[in-house]
N, C-alpha and C. Protein backbone atom coordinates (compact mmCIF):
# COMPACT_ATOMS: atom_id res chain seq x y z
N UNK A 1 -55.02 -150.49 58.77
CA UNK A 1 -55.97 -151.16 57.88
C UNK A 1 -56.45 -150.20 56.81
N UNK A 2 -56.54 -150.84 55.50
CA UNK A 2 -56.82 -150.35 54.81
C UNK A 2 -58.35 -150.12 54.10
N UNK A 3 -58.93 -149.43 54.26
CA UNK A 3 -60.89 -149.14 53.69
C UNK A 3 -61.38 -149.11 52.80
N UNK A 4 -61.65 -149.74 51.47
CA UNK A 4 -62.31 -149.33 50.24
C UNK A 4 -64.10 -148.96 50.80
N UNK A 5 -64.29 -148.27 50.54
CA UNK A 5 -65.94 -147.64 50.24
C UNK A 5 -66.36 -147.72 48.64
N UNK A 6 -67.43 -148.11 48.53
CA UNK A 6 -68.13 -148.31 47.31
C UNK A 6 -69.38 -147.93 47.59
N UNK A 7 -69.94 -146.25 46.99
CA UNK A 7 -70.97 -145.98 47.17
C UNK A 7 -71.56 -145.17 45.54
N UNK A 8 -72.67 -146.33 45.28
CA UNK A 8 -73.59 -146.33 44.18
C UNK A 8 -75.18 -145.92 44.27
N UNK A 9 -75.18 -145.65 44.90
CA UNK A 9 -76.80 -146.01 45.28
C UNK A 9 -77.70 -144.70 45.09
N UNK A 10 -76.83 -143.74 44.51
CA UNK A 10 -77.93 -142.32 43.96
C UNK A 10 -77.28 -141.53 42.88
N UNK A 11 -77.80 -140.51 42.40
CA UNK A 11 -77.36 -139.68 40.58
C UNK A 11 -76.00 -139.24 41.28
N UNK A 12 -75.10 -139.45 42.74
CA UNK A 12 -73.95 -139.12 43.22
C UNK A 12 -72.83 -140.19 43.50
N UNK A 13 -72.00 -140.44 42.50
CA UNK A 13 -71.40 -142.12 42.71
C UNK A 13 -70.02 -141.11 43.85
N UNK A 14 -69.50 -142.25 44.73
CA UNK A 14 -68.79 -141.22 45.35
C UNK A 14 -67.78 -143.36 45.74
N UNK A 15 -66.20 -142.85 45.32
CA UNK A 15 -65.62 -144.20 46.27
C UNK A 15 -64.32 -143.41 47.16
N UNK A 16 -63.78 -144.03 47.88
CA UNK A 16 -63.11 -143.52 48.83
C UNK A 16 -61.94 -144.76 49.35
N UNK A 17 -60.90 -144.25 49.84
CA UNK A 17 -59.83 -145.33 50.38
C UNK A 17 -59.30 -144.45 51.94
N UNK A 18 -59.77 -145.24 52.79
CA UNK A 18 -58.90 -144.52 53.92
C UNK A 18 -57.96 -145.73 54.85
N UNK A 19 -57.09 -145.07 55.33
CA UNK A 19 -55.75 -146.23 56.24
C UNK A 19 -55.63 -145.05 57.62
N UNK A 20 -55.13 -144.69 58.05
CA UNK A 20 -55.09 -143.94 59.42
C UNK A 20 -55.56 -142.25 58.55
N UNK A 21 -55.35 -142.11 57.79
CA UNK A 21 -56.18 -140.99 57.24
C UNK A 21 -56.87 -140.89 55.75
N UNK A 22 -57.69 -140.40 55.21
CA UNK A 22 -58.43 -140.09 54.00
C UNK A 22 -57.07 -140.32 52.94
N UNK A 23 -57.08 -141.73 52.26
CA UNK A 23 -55.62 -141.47 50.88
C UNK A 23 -56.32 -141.11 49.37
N UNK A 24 -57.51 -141.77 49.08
CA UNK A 24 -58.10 -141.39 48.04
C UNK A 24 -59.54 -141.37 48.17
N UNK A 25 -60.04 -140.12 47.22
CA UNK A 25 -61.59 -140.01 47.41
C UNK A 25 -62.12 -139.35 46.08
N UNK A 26 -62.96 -140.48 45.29
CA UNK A 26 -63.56 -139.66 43.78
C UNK A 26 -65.14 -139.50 44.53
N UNK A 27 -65.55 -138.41 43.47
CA UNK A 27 -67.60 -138.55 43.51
C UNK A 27 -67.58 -137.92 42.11
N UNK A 28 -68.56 -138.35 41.17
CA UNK A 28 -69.11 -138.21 39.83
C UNK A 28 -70.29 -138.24 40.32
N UNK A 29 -70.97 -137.81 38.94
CA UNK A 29 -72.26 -137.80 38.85
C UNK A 29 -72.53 -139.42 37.71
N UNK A 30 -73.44 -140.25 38.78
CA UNK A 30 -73.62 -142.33 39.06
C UNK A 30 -74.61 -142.14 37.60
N UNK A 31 -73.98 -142.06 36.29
CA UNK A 31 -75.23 -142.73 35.24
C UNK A 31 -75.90 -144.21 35.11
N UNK A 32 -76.74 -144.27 35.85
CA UNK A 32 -76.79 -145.54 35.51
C UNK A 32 -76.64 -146.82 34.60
N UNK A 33 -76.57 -145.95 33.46
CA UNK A 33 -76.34 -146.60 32.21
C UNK A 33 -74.99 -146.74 32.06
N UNK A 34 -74.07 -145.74 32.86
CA UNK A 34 -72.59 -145.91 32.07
C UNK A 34 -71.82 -146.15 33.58
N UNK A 35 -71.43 -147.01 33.74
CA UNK A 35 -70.41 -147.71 34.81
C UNK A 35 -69.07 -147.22 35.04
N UNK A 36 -69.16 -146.56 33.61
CA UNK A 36 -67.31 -146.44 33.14
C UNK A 36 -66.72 -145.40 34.14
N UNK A 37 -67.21 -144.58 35.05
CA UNK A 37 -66.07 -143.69 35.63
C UNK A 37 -65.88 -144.81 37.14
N UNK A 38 -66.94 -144.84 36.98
CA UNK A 38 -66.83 -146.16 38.49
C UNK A 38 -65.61 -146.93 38.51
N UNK A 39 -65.21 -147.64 37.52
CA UNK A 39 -64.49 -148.72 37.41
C UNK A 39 -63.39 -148.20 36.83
N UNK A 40 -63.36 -146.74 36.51
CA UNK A 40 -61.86 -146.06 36.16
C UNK A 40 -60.89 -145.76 37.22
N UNK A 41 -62.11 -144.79 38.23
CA UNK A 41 -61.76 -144.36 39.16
C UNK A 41 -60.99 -145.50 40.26
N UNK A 42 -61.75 -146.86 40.36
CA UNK A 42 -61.23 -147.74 40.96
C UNK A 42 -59.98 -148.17 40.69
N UNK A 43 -60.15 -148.57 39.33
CA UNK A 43 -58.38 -148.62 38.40
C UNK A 43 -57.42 -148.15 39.16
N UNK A 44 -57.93 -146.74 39.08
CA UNK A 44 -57.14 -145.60 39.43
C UNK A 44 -56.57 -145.85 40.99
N UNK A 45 -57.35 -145.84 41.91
CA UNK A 45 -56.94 -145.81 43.14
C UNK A 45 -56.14 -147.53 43.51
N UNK A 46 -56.67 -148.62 42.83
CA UNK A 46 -56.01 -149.65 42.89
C UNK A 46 -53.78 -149.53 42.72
N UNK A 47 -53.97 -148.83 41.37
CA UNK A 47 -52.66 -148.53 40.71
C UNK A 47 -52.02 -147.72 41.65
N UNK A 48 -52.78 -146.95 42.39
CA UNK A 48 -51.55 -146.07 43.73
C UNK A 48 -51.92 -146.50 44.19
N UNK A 49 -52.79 -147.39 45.22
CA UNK A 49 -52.97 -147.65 46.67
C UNK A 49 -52.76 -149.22 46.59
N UNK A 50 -52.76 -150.28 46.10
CA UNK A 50 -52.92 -151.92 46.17
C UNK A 50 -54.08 -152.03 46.66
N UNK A 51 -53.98 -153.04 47.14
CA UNK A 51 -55.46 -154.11 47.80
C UNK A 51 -55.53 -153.63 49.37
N UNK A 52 -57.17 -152.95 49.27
CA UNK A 52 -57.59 -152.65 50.45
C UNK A 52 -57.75 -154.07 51.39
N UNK A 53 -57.80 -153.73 53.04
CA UNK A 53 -58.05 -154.97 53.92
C UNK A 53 -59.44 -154.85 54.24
N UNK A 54 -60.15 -154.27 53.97
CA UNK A 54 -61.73 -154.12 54.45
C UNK A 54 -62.42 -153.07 53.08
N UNK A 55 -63.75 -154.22 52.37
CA UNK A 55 -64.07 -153.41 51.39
C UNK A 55 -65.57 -153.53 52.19
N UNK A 56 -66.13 -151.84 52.05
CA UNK A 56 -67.40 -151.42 52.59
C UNK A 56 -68.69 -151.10 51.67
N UNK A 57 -69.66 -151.65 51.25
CA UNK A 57 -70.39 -151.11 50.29
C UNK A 57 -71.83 -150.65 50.51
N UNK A 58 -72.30 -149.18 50.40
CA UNK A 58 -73.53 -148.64 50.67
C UNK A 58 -74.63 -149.79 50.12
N UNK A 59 -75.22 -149.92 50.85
CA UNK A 59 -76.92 -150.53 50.37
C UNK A 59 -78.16 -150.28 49.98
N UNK A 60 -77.91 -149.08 50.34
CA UNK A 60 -78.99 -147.92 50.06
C UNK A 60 -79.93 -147.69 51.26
N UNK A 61 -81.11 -147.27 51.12
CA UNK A 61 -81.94 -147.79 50.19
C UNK A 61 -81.88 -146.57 48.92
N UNK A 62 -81.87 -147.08 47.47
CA UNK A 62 -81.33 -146.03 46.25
C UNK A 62 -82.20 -147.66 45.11
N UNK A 63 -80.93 -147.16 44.09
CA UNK A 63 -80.76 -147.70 43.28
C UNK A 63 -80.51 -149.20 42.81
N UNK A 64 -81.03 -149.89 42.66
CA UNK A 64 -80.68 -151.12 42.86
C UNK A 64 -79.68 -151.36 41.63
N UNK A 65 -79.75 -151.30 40.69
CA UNK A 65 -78.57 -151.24 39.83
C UNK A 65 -77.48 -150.90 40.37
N UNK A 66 -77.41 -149.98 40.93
CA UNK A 66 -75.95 -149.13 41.25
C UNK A 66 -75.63 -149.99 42.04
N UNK A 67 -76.37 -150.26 42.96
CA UNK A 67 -76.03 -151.14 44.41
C UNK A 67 -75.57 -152.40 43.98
N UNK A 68 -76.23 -152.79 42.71
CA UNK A 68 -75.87 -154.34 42.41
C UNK A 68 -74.40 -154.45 41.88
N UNK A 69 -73.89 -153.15 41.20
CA UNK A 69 -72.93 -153.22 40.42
C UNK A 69 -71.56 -152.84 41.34
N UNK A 70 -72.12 -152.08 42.50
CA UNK A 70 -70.92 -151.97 43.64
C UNK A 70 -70.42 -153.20 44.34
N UNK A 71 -71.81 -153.85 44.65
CA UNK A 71 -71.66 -155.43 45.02
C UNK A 71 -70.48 -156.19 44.55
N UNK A 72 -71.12 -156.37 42.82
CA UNK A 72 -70.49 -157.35 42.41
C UNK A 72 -69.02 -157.02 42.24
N UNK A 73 -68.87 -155.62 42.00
CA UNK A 73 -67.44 -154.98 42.24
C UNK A 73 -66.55 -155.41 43.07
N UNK A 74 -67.29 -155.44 44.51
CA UNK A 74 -66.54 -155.56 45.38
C UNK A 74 -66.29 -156.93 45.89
N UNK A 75 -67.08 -157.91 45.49
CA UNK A 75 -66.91 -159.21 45.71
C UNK A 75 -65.88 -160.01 44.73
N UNK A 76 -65.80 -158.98 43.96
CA UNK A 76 -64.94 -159.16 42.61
C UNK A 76 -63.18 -158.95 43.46
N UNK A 77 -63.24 -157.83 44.14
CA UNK A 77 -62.19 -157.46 44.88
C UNK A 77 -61.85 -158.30 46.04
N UNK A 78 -63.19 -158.54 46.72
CA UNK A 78 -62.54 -159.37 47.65
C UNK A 78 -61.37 -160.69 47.20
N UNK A 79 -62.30 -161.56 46.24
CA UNK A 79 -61.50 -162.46 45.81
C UNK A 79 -59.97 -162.46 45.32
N UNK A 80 -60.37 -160.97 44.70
CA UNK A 80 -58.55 -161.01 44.39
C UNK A 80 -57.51 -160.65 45.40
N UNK A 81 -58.31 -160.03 46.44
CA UNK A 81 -57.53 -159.39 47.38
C UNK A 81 -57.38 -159.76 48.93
N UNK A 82 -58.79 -161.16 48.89
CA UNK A 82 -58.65 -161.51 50.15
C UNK A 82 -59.07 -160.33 51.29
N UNK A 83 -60.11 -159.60 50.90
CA UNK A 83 -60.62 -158.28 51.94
C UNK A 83 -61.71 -158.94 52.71
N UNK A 84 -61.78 -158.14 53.73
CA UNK A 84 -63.08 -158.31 54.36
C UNK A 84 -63.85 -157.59 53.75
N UNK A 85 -65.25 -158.03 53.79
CA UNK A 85 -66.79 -157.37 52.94
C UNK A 85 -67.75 -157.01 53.79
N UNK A 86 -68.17 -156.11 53.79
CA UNK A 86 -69.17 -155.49 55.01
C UNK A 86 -69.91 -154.89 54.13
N UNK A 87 -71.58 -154.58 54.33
CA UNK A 87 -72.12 -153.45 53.79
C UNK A 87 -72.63 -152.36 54.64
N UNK A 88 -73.20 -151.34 54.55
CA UNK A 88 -73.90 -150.71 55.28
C UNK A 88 -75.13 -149.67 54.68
N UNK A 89 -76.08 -149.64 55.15
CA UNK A 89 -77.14 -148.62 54.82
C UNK A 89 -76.37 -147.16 54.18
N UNK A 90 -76.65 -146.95 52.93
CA UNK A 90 -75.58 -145.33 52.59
C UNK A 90 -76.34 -144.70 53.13
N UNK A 91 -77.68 -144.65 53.47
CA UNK A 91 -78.00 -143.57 54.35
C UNK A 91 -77.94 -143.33 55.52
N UNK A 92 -77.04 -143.91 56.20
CA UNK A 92 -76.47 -143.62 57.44
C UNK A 92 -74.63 -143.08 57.26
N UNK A 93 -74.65 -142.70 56.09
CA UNK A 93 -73.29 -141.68 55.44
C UNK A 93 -73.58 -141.13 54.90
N UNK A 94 -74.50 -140.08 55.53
CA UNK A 94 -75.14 -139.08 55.20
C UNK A 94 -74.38 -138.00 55.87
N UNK A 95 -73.32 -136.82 55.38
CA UNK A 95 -72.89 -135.69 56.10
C UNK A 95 -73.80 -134.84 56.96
N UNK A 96 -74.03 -135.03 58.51
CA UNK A 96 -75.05 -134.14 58.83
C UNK A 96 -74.29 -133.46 60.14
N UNK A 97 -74.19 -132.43 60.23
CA UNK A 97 -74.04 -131.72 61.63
C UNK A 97 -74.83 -132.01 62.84
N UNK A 98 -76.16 -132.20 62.53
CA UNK A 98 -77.48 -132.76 63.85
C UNK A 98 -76.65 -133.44 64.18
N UNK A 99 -76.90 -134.60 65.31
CA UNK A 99 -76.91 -135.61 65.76
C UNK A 99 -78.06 -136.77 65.02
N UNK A 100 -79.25 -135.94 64.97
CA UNK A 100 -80.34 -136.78 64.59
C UNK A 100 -80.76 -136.16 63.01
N UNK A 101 -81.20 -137.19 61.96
CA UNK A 101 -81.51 -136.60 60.92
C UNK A 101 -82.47 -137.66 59.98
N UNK A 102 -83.63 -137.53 59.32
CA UNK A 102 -84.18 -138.50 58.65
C UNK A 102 -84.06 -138.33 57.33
N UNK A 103 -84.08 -139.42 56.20
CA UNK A 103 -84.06 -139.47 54.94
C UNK A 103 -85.49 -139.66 54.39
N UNK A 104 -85.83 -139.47 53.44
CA UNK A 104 -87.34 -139.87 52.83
C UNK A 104 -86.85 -140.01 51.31
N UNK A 105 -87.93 -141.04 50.51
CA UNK A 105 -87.25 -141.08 48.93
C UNK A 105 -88.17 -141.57 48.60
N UNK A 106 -88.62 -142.00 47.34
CA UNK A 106 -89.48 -142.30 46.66
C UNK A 106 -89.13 -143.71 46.39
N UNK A 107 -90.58 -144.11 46.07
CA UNK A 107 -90.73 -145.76 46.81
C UNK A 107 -90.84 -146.29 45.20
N UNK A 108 -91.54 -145.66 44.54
CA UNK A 108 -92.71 -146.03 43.00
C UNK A 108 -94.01 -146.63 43.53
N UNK A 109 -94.97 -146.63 42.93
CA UNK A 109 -95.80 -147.26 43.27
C UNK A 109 -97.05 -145.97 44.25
N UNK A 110 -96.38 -144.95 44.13
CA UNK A 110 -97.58 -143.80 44.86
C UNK A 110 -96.70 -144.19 46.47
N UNK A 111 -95.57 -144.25 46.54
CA UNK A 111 -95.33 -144.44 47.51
C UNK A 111 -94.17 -143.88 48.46
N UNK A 112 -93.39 -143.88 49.57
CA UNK A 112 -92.33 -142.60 49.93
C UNK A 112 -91.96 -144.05 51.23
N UNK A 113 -90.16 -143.98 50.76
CA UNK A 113 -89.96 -144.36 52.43
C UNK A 113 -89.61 -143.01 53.28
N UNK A 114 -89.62 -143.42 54.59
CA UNK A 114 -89.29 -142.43 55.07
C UNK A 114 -87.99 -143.56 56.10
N UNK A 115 -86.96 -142.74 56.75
CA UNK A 115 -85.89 -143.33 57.92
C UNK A 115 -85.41 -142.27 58.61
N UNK A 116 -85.18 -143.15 59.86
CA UNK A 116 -84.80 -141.72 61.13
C UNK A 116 -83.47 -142.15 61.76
N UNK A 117 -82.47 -141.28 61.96
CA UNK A 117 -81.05 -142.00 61.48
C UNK A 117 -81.02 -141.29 63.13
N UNK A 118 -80.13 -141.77 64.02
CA UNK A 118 -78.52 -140.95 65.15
C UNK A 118 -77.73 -141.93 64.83
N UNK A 119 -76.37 -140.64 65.40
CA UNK A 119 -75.20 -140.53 65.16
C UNK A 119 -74.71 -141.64 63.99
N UNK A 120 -75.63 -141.44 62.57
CA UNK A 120 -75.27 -142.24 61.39
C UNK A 120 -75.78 -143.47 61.45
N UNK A 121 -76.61 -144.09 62.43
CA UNK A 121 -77.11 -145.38 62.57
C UNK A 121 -78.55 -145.37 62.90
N UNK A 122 -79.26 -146.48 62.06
CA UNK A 122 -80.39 -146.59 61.06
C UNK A 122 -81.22 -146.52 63.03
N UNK A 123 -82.16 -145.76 63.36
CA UNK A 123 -83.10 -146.00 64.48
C UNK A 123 -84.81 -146.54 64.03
N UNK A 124 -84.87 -145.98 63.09
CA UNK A 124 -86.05 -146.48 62.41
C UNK A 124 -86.41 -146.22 60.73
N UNK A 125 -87.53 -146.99 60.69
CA UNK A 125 -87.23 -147.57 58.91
C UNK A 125 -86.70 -148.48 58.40
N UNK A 126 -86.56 -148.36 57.07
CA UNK A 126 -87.27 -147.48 56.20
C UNK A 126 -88.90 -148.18 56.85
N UNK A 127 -89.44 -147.39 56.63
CA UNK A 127 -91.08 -147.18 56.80
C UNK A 127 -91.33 -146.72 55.53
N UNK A 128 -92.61 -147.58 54.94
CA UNK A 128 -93.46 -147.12 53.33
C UNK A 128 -94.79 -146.14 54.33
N UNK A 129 -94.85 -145.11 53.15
CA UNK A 129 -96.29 -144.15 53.12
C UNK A 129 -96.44 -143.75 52.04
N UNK A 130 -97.85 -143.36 51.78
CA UNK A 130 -98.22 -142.62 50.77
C UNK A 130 -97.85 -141.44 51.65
N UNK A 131 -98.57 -140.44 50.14
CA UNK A 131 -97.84 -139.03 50.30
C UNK A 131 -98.37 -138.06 51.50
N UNK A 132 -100.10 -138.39 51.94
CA UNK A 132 -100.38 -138.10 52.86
C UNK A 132 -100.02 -138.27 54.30
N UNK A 133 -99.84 -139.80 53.70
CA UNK A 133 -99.59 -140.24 55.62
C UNK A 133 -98.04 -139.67 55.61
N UNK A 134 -96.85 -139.56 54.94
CA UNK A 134 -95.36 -139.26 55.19
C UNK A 134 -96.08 -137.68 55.21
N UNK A 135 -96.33 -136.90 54.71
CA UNK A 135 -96.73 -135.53 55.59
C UNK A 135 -96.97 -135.35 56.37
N UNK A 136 -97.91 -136.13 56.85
CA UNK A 136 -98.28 -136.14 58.37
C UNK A 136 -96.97 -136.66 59.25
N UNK A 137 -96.55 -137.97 58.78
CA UNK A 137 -95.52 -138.39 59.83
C UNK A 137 -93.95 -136.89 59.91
N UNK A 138 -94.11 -136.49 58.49
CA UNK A 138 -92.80 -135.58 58.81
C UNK A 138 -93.33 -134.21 59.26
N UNK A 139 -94.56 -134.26 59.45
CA UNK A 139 -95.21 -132.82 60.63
C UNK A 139 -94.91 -133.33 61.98
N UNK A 140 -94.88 -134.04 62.53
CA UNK A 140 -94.22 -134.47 63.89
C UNK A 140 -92.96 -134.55 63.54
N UNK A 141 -91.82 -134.56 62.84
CA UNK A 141 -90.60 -134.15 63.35
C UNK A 141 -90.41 -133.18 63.95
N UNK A 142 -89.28 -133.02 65.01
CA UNK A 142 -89.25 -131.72 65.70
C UNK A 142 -88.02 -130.57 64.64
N UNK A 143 -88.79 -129.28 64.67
CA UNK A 143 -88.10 -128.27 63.80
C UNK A 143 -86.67 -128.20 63.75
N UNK A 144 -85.21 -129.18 64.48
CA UNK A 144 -84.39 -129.10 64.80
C UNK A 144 -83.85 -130.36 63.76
N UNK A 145 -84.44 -131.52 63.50
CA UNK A 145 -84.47 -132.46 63.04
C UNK A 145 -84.01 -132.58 61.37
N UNK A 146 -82.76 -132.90 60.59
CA UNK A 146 -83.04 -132.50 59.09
C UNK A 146 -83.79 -133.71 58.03
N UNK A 147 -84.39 -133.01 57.15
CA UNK A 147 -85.20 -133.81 56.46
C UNK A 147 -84.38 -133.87 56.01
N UNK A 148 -83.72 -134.86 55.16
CA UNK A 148 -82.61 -135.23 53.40
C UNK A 148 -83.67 -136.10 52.78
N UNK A 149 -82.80 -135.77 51.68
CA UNK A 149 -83.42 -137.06 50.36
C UNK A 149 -82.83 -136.47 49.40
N UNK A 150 -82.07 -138.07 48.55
CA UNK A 150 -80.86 -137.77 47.43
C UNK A 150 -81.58 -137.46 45.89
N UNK A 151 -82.88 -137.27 46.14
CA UNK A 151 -83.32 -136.61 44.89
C UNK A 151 -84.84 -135.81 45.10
N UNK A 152 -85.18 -134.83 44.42
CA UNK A 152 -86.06 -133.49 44.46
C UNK A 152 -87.02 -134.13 44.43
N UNK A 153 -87.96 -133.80 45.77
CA UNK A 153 -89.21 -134.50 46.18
C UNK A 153 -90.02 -133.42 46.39
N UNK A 154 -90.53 -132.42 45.38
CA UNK A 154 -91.45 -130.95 45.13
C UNK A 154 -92.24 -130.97 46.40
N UNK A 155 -93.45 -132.37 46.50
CA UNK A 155 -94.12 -131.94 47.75
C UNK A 155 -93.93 -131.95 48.96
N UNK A 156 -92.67 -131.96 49.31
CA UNK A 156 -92.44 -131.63 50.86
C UNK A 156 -91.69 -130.46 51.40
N UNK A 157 -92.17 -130.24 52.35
CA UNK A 157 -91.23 -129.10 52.87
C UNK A 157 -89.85 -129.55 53.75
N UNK A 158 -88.93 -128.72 53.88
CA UNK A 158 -88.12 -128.43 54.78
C UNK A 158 -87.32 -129.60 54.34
N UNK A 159 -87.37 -130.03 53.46
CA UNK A 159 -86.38 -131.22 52.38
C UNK A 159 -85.21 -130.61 52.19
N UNK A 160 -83.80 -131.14 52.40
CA UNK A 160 -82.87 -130.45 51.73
C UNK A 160 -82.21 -131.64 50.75
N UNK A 161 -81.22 -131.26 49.68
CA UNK A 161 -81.17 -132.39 48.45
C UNK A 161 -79.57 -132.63 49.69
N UNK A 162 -79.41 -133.99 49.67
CA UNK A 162 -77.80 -134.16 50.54
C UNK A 162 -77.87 -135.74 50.16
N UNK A 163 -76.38 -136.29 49.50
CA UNK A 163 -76.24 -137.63 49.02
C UNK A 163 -75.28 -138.45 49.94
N UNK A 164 -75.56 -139.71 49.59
CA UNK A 164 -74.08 -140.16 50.91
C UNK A 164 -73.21 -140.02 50.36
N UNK A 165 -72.18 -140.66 51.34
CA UNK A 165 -70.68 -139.90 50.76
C UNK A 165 -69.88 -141.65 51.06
N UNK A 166 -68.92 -141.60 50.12
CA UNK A 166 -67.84 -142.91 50.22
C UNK A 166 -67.01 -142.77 51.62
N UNK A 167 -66.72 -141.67 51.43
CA UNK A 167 -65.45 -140.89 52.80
C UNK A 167 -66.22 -141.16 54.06
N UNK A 168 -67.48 -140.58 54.11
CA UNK A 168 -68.03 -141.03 55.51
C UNK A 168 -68.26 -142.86 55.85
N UNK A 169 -68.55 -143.47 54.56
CA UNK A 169 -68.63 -144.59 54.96
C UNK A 169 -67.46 -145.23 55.54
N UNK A 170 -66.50 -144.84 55.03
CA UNK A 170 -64.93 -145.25 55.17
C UNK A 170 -65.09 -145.31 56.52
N UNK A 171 -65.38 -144.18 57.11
CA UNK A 171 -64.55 -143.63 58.47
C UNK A 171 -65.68 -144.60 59.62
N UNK A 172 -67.36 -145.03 59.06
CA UNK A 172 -67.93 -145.75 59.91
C UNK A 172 -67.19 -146.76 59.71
N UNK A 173 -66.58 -147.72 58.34
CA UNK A 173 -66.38 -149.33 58.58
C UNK A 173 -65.30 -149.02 59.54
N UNK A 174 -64.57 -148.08 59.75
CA UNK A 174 -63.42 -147.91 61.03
C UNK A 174 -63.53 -148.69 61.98
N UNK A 175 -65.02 -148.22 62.58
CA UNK A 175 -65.64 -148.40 63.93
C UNK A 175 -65.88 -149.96 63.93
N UNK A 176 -65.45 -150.62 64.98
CA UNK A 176 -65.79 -152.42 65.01
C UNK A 176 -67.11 -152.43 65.85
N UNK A 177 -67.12 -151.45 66.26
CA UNK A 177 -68.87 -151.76 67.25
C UNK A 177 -69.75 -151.38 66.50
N UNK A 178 -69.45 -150.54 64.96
CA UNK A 178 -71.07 -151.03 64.35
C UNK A 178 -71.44 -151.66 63.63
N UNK A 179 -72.85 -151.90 63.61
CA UNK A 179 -73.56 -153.22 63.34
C UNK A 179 -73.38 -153.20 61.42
N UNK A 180 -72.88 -154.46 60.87
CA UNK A 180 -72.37 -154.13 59.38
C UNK A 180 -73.12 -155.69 59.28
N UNK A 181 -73.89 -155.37 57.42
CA UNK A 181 -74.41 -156.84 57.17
C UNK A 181 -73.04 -157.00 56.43
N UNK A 182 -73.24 -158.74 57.05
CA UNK A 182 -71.79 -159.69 56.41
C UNK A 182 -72.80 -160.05 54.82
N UNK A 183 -71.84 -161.13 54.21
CA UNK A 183 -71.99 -161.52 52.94
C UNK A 183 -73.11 -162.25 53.36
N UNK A 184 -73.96 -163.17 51.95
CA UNK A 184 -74.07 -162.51 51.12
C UNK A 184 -74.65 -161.02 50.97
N UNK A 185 -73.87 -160.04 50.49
CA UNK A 185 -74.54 -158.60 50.56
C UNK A 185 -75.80 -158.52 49.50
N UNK A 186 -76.73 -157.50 49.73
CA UNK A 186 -78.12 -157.48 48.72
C UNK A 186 -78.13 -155.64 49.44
N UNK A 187 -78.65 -155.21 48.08
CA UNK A 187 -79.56 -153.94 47.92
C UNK A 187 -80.21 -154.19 49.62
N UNK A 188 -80.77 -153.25 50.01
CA UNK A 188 -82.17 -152.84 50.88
C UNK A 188 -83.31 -152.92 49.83
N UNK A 189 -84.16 -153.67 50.57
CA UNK A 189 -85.82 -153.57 49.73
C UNK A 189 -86.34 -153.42 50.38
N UNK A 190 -87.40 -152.40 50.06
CA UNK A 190 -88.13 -151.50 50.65
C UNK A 190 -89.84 -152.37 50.73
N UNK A 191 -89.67 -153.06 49.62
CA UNK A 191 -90.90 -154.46 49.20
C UNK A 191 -89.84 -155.74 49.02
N UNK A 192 -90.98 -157.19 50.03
CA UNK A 192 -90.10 -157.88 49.14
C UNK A 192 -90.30 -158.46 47.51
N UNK A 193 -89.21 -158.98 47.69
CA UNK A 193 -88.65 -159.21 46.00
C UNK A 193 -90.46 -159.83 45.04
N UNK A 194 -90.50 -159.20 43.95
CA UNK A 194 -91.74 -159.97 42.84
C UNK A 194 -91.22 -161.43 42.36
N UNK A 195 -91.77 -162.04 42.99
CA UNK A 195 -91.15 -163.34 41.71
C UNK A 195 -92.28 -164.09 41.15
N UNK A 196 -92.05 -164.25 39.62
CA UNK A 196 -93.06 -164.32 39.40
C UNK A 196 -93.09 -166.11 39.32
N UNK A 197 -93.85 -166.61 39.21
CA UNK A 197 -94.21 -168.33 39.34
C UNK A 197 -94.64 -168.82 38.23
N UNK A 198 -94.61 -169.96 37.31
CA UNK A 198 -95.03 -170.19 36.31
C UNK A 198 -96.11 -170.68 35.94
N UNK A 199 -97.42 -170.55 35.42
CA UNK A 199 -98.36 -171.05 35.61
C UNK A 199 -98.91 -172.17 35.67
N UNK A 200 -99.71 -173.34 35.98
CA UNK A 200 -99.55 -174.27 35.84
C UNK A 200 -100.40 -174.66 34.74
N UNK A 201 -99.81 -175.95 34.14
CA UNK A 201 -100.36 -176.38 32.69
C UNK A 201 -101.44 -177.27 32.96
């Protein structure tokens, strides 16, 4: 079987193709504004590899743009290619040596999620805090434990900068025992959605 990964969801665009081993794997730096290596790179791996049998796409929690545009990518692919569509949290394709490791990121709003990942699968979170209470909550991690987050968060300690990766996602959609959201796929929201209502006349 063949794996497309589609991972958008931070300033690290990363896609990947694996079949019994790793056949293709790009990562750029994800402008949000410019799509164009995304959809080159895909070109690209389409023209040597054909139509993947299982397309996988990070959810974040990141970027919702990026996430939206991997989406529609890949639903774009399915159709032509007849793939299966799975998504998964990119932050549980996170490269970590631990066993156990949490992510934290910025929410907007004066706000921070924090998530506590094993062996690549989501155990808790995302959880919202302000900046006090996620200090406090990441002073009870135990010193063995790694903090990540895919972009420079000054007030915390023991933060290291680490992005997901396409290749690792590949190698989870492998696995049939883990838990993957089916279609329709959506971003992770951390709030739900604003909608606004029209007033009445």
């Amino acid at each position: 079987m063949k794996i497309l990964a589609l991972e958008l969801s931070t300033a690290r665009g990363s896609l990947a193709l694996r079949g019994d081993k790793l056949q293709f794997a790009r990562e750029w730096p994800n402008d949000r504004k410019n799509s164009g290596p995304f959809f080159e790179h895909l070109a690209e791996m389409r023209k040597q590899f054909g139509k993947p049998d299982r397309i996988v796409v990070g959810l974040g929690p990141g970027s919702y743009a990026g996430i939206r545009i991997a989406i529609s990518a890949a639903i774009g692919l399915q159709a032509a290619c007849n793939a299966q569509l799975v998504g998964l949290p990119s932050i549980c394709a996170i490269e970590c040596e631990a066993n156990e490791y949490c992510v934290i990121g910025d929410a907007r709003r004066q706000s921070f999620f924090f998530t506590r990942l094993c062996e690549n699968d989501l155990i808790e979170g995302p959880t919202l805090f302000e900046e006090n209470e996620l200090q406090a909550r990441l002073g009870a991690i135990q010193p063995e434990v790694p903090i990540f987050s895919s972009e420079p968060l000054a007030h915390f300690d023991r933060l290291q900068l680490r992005y997901p990766s396409a290749e690792l996602l590949a190698r989870l959609a492998q696995n049939e025992g883990h838990s993957f959201a089916s279609p329709p796929l959506e971003p992770m929201y951390l709030r739900k959605p604003h909608i606004t209502t029209p007033t009445p006349s």
